[in-house]
Protein backbone atom coordinates (compact mmCIF):
# COMPACT_ATOMS: atom_id res chain seq x y z
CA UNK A 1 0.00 0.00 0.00
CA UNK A 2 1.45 3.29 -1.23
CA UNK A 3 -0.15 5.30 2.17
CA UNK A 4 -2.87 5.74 4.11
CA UNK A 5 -6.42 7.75 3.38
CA UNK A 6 -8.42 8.38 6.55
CA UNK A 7 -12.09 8.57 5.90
CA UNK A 8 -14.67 9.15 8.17
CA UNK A 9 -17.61 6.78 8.14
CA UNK A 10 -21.04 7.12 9.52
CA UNK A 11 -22.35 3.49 10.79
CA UNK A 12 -24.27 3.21 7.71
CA UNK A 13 -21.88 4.17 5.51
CA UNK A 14 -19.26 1.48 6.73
CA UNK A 15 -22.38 -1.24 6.29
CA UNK A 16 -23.29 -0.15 2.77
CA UNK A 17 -19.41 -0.85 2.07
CA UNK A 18 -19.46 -4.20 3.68
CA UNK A 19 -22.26 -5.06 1.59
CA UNK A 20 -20.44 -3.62 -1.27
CA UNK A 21 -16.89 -5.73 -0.81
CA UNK A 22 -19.40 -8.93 0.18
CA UNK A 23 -20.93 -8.25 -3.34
CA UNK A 24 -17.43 -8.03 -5.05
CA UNK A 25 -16.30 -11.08 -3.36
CA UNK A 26 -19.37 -13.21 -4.84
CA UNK A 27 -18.85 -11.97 -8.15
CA UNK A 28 -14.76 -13.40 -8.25
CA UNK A 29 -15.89 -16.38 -6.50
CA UNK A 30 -18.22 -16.94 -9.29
CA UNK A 31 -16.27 -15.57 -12.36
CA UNK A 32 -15.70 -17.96 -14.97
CA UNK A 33 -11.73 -18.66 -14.93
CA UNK A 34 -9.49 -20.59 -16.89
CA UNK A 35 -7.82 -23.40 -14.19
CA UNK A 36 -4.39 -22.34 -14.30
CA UNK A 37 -2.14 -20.91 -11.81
CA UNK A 38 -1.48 -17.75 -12.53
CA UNK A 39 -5.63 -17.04 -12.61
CA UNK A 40 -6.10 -18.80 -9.51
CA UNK A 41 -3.30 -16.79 -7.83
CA UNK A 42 -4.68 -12.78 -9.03
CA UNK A 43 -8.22 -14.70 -7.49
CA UNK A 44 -6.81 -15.98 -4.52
CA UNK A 45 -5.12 -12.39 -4.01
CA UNK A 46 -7.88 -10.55 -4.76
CA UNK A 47 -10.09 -12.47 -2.22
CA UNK A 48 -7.37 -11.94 0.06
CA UNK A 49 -7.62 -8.04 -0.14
CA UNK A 50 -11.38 -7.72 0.05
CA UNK A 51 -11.19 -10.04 3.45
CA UNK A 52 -8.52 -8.01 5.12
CA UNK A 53 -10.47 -4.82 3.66
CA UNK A 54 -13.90 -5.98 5.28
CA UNK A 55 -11.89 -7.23 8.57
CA UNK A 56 -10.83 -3.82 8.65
CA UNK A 57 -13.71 -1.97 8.33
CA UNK A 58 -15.67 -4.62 11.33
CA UNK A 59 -12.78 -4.32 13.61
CA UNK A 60 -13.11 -0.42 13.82
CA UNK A 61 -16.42 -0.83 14.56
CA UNK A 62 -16.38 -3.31 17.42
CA UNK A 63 -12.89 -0.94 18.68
CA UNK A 64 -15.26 2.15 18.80
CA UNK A 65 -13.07 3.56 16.05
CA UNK A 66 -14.53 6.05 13.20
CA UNK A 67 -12.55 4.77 9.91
């Protein structure tokens, strides 16, 4: 990650992007791939991102923290 970009979120805001990154995650799991490596690795990493993303935006929540 080049830096950081602070953003505040109201508590309906952060849900509408959960739902959001929840919706992007379907739609890789369910993209039609070719089964080779190098597809299942950019997959694999971009499932990766989302899920840290989302853990992200749910652990500021439960801390109390505005993202």
């Amino acid at each position: 990650m080049d830096g950081l970009l602070q953003v505040e979120l109201s508590a309906q805001e952060r849900d509408v992007l959960l739902r959001g990154l929840r919706y992007v995650r379907s739609a890789i799991m369910l993209e039609m791939r070719d089964p080779v490596p190098a597809d299942e690795m950019r997959r694999s990493v971009n499932l990766d991102e989302i899920q840290l993303l989302a853990q992200r935006l749910q652990a500021s929540d439960a801390m109390g923290v505005r993202v």
